[in-house]
Protein backbone atom coordinates (compact mmCIF):
# COMPACT_ATOMS: atom_id res chain seq x y z
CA UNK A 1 -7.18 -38.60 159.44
CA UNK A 2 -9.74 -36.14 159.94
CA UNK A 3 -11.77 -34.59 156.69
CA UNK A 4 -13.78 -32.04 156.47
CA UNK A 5 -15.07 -33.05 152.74
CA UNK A 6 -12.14 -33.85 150.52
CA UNK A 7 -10.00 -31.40 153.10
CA UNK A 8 -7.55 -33.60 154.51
CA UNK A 9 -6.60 -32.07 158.25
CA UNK A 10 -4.37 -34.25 160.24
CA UNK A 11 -5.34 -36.44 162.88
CA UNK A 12 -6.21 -33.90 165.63
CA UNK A 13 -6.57 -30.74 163.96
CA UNK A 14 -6.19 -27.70 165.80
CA UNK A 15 -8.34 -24.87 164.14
CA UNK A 16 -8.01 -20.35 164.83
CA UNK A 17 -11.14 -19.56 165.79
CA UNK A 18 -12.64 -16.66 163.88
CA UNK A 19 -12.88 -13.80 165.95
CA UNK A 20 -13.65 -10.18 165.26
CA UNK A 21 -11.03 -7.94 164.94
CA UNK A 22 -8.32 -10.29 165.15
CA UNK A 23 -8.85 -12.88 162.99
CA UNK A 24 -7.53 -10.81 159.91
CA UNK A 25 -4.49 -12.14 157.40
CA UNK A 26 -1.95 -10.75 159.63
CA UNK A 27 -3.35 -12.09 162.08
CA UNK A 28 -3.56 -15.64 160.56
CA UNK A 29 -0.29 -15.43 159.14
CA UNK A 30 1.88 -15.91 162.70
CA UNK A 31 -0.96 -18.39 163.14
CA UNK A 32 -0.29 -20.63 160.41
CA UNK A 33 3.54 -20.32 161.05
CA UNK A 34 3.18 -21.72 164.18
CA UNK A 35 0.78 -24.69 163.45
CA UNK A 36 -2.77 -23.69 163.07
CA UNK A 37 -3.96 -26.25 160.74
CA UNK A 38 -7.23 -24.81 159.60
CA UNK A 39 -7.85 -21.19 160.07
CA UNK A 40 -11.48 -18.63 159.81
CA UNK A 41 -12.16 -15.28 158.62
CA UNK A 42 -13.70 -12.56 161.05
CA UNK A 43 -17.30 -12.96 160.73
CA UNK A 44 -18.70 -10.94 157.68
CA UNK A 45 -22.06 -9.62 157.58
CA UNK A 46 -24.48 -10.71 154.44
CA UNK A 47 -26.05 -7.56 154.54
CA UNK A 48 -22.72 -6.10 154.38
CA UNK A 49 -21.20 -8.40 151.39
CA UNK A 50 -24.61 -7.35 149.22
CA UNK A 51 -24.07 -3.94 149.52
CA UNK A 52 -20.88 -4.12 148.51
CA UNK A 53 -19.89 -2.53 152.28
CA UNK A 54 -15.61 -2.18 151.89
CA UNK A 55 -14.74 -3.36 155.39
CA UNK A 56 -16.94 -6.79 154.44
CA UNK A 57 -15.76 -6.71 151.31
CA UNK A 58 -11.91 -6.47 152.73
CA UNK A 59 -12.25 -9.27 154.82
CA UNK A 60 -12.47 -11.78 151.92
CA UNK A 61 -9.43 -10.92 151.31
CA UNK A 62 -7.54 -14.52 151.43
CA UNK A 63 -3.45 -14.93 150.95
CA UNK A 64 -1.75 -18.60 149.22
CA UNK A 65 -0.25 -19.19 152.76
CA UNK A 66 -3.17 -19.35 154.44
CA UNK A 67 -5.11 -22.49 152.95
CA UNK A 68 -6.69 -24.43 153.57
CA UNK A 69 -9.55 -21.45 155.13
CA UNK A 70 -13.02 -20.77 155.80
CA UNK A 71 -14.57 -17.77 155.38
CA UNK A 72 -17.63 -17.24 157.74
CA UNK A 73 -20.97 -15.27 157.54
CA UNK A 74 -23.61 -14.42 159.63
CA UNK A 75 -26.98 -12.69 159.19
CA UNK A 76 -30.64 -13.00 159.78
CA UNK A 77 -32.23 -13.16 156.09
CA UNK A 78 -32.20 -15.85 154.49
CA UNK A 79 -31.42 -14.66 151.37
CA UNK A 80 -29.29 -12.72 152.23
CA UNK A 81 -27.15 -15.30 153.73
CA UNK A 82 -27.60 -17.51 150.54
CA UNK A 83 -26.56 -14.52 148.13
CA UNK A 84 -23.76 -13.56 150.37
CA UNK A 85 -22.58 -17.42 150.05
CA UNK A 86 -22.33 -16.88 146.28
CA UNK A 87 -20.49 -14.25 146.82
CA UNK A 88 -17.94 -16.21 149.27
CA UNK A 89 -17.68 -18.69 146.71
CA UNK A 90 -16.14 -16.44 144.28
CA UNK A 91 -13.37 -15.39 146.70
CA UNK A 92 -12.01 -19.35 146.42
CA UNK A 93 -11.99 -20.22 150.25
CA UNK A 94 -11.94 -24.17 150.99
CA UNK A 95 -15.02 -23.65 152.97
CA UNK A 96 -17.85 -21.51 153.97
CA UNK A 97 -18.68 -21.27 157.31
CA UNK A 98 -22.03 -20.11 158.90
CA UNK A 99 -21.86 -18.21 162.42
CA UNK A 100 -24.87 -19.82 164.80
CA UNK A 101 -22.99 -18.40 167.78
CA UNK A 102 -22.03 -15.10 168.28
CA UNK A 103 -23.42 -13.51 171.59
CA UNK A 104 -23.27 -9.92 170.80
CA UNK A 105 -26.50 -7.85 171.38
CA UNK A 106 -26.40 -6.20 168.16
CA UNK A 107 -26.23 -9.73 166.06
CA UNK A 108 -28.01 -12.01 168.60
CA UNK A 109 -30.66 -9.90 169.36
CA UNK A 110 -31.80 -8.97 165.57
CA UNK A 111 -31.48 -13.23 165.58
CA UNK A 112 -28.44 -13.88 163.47
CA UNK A 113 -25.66 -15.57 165.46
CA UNK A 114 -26.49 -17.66 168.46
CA UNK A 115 -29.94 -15.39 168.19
CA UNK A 116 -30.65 -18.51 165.58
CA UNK A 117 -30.73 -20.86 168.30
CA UNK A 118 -34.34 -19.24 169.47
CA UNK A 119 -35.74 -20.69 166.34
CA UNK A 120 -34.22 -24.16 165.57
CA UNK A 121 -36.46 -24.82 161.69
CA UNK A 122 -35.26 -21.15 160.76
CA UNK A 123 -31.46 -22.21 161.19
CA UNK A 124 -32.36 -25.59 159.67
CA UNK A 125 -33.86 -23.97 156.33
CA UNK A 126 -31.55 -21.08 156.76
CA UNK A 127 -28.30 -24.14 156.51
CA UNK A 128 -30.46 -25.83 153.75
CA UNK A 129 -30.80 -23.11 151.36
CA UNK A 130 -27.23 -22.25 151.79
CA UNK A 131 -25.82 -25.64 151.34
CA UNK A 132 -27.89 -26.19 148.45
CA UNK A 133 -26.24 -22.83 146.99
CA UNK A 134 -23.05 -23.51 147.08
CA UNK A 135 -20.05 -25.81 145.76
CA UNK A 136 -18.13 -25.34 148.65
CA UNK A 137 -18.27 -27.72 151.85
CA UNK A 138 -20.63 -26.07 154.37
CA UNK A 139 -19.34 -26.05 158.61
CA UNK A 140 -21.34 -23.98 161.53
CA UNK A 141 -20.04 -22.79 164.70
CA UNK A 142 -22.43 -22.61 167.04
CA UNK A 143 -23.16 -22.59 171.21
CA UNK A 144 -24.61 -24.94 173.52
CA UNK A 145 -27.74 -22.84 173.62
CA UNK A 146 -29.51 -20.00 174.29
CA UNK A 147 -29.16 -19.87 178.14
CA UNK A 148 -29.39 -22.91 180.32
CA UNK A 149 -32.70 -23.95 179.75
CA UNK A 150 -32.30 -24.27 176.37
CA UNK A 151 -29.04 -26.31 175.34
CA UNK A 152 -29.97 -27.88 172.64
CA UNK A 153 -27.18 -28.44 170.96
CA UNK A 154 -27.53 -32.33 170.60
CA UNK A 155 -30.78 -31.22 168.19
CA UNK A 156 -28.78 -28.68 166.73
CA UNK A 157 -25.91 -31.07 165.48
CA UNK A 158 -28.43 -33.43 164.37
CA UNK A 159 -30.55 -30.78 162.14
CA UNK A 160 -27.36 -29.64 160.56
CA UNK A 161 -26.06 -32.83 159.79
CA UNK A 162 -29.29 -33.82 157.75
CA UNK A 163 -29.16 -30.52 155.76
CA UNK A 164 -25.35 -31.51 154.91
CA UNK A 165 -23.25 -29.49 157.27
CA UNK A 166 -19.75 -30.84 157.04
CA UNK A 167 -18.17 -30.52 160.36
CA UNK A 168 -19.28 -28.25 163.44
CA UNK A 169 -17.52 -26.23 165.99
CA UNK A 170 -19.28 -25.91 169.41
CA UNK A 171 -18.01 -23.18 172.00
CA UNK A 172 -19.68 -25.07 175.24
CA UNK A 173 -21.12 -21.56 176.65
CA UNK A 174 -24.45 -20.39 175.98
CA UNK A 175 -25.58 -17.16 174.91
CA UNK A 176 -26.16 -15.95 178.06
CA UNK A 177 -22.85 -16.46 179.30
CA UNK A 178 -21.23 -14.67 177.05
CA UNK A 179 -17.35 -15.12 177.42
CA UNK A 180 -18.24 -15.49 181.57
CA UNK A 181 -17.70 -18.81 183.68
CA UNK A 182 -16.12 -21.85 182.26
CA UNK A 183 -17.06 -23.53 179.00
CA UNK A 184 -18.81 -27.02 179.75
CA UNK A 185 -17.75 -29.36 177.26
CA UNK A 186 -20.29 -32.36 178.56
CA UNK A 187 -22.63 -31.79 175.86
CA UNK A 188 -19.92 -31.25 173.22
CA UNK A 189 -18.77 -35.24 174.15
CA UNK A 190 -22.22 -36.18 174.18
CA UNK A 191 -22.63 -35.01 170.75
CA UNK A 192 -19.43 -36.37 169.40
CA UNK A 193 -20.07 -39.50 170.86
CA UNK A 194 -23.07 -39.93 169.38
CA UNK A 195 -23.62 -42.84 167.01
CA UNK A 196 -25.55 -40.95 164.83
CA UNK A 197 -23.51 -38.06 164.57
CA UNK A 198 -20.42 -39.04 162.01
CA UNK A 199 -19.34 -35.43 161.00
CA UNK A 200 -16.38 -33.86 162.58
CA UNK A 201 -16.95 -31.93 166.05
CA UNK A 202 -14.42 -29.14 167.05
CA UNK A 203 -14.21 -28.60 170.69
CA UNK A 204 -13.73 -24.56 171.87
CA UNK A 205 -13.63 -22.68 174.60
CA UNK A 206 -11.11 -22.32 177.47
CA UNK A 207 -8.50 -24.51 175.79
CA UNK A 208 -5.18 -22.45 176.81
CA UNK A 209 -2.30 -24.72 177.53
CA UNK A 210 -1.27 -28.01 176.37
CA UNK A 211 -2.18 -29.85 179.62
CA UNK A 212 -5.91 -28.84 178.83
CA UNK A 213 -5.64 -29.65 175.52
CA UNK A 214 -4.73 -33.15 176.52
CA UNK A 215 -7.31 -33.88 179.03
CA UNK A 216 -9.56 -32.22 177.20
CA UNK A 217 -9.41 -34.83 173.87
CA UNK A 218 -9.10 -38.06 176.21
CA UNK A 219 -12.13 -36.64 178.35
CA UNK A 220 -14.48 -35.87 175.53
CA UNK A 221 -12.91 -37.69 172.24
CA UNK A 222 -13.71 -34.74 169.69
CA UNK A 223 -11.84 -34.91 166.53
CA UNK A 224 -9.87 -31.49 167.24
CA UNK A 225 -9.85 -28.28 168.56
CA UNK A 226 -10.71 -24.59 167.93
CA UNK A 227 -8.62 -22.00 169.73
CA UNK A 228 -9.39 -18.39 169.97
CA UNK A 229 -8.59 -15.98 172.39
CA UNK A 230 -5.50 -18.20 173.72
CA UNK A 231 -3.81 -17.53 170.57
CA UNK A 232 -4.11 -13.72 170.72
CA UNK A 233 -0.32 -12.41 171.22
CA UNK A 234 0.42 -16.05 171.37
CA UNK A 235 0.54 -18.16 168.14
CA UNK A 236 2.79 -20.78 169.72
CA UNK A 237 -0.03 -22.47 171.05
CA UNK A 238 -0.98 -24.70 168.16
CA UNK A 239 2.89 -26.10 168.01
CA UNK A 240 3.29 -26.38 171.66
CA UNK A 241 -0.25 -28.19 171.79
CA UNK A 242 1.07 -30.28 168.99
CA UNK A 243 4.37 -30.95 170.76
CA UNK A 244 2.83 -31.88 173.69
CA UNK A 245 0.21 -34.32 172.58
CA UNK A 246 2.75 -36.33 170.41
CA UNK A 247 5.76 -36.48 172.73
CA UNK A 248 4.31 -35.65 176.67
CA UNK A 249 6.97 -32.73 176.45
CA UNK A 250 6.63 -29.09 176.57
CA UNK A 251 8.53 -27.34 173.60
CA UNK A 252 10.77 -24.65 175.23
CA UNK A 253 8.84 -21.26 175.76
CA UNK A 254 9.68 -18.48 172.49
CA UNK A 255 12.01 -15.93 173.68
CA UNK A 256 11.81 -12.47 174.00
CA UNK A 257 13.81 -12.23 170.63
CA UNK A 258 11.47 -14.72 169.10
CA UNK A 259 8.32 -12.52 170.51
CA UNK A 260 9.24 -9.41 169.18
CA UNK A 261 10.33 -10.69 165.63
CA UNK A 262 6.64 -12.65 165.58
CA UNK A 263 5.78 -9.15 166.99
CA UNK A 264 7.12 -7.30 164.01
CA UNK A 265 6.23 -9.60 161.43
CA UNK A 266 2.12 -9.22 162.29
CA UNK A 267 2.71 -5.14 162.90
CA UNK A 268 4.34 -4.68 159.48
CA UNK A 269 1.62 -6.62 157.88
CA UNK A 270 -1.33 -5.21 159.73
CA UNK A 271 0.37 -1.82 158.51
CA UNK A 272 0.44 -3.17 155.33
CA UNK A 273 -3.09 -4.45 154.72
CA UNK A 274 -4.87 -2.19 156.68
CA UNK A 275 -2.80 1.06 156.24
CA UNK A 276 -1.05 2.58 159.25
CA UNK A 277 -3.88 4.15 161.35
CA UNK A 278 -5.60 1.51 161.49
CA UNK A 279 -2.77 -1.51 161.62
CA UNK A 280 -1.13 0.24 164.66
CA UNK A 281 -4.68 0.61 166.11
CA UNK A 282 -5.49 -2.61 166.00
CA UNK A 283 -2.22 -4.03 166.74
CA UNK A 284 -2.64 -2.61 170.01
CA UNK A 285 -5.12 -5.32 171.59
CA UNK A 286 -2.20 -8.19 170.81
CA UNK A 287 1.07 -6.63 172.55
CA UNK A 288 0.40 -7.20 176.30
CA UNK A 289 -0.38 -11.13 175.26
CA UNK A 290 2.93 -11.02 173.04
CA UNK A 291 5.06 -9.83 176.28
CA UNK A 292 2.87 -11.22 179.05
CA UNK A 293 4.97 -12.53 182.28
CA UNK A 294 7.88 -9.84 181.75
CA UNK A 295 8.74 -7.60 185.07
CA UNK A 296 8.17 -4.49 185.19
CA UNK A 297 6.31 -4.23 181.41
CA UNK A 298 3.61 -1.22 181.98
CA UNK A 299 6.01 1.61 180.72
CA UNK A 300 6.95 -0.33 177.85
CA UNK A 301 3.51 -1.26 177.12
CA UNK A 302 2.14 2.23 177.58
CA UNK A 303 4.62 3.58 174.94
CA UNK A 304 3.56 0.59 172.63
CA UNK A 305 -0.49 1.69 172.61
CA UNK A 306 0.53 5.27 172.25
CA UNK A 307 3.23 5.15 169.29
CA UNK A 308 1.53 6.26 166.32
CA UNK A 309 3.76 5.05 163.23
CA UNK A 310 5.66 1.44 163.04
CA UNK A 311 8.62 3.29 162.83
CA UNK A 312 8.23 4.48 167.01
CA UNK A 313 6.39 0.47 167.95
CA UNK A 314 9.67 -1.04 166.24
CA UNK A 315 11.88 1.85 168.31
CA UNK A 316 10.43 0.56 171.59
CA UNK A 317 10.46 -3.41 170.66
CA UNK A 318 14.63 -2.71 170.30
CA UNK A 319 14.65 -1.16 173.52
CA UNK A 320 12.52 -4.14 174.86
CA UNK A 321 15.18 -6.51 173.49
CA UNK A 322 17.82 -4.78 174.82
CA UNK A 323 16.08 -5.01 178.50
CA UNK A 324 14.85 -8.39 178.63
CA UNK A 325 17.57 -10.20 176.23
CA UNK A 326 17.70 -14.15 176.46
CA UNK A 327 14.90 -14.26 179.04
CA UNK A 328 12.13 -16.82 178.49
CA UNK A 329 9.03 -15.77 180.23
């Protein structure tokens, strides 16, 4: 059984990565029907949460269904990141989660995110003061490094584990790379395999069938797995990983019927939480994942970006039924 504190997760936990823009309760929601067993908030800014910003503010926003969740911060002050971890705290997530990784020039650069990994006693004291600040159970996510001649991430785990991080995610690029090349999971085995490292370790990055997933936890023994961008338009990754790992079988692929009702469930409720500029907007990034491998799909998915109310998506999803019924793609 794996534990992140008192947070009993299963034996091989699969975990949503938090990713901006997607990783909102709609989002999460098809998620966690369809196996997720530990799921992240977008990122949210410190700064942000101080100032009372609404979009930070919004993405607290945390739903019965979803538990048990983290919700994660980043930021380059250090107290700012410890007041904004009060302020978690009072939303009632199961954990708080501090972003050491995100690439992006406008985070990295100012040296939040994996801009933290330039300065390894800053993100110790930064971890310190926060842990120290807060009830809840403390996990990073974090990167390999900065670029290749600095993967450090062996120090990394170490330093956070001796300030009282809980359990830590490691996405085996470094900054550098971005979201480019393969992820090289090497150093996120020789972490977990460490015998002075007894705190959970979440593999991520690249993990995108159940095969992988597989030869992926016999190759490098980590305790489970974080999936992002696998599971965008596709949340029956966790239970097909699952599936596949217990049995050796592949659970049948969802059907176009099943698509579009998973589909219409995460459009109504990004309509709903986010009103319906915005839900339709954003819902836009997730269809051509939700109908990927379907023939002859670019007119349907050109009248899917451009419909402007859920009344005209949910129009076109019929008419996608009606062309593709009983297919599994």
């Amino acid at each position: 059984m794996v534990k992140i504190a008192h947070i009993e997760l299963g034996d091989f936990p699969l975990l949503l990565a938090p990713m901006e823009d997607v990783s909102d309760p709609p989002f999460r929601a098809v998620c966690k029907e369809n196996g997720a067993d530990l799921m992240y908030s977008e990122f949210i800014s410190a700064e942000g949460l101080i100032r009372d910003a609404k979009k930070s503010i919004q993405k607290l926003d945390i739903y019965d269904y979803e538990r048990p969740i983290g919700i994660q911060i980043f930021g380059e002050n250090i107290d700012s990141m410890r007041e904004a971890a009060r302020i978690v705290e009072n939303s009632n997530p199961e954990l708080l989660d501090i972003n050491y990784g995100c690439p992006v020039n406008n985070v990295a650069c100012k040296g939040a995110g994996a801009g933290i990994l330039l300065d390894l006693p800053k993100m110790q004291k930064m971890t310190e003061e926060i842990v120290k600040n807060t009830k809840l159970p403390v996990t990073v996510k974090t990167r390999l490094g900065w670029d290749d001649n600095s993967k450090y991430i062996v120090e990394v785990a170490k330093r956070l584990q001796d300030v009282g991080v809980q359990a830590l995610s490691i996405h085996g690029r470094t900054r550098k790379q971005m979201y480019k090349g393969d992820a090289d999971w090497t150093l996120i085995g020789e972490v977990k395999n460490r015998p002075d490292i007894h705190i959970p370790i979440f593999g991520n990055g690249d993990i995108d069938s159940p095969e992988k997933a597989l030869e992926y936890k016999n190759r490098y023994g980590v305790d489970g797995m974080m999936i992002g961008r696998a599971a965008i338009g596709y949340p029956w990754i966790f239970n097909e990983i699952k599936h596949f790992l217990k049995t050796g079988e592949h659970l049948a692929p969802p059907t176009i019927d099943q698509r579009i009702d998973v589909c219409k469930k995460h459009l109504a409720f990004s309509v709903k939480w986010k009103g319906t500029k915005i839900g339709i907007f954003e819902m836009r990034r997730h269809y051509t994942n939700y109908f990927k491998g379907l023939d002859h799909f670019k007119e349907f998915r050109k009248r899917l970006v451009e419909s402007p109310t859920e009344a005209e998506v949910s129009e076109v999803l019929e008419e996608i039924s009606a062309r593709y019924l009983g297919l599994e793609v």
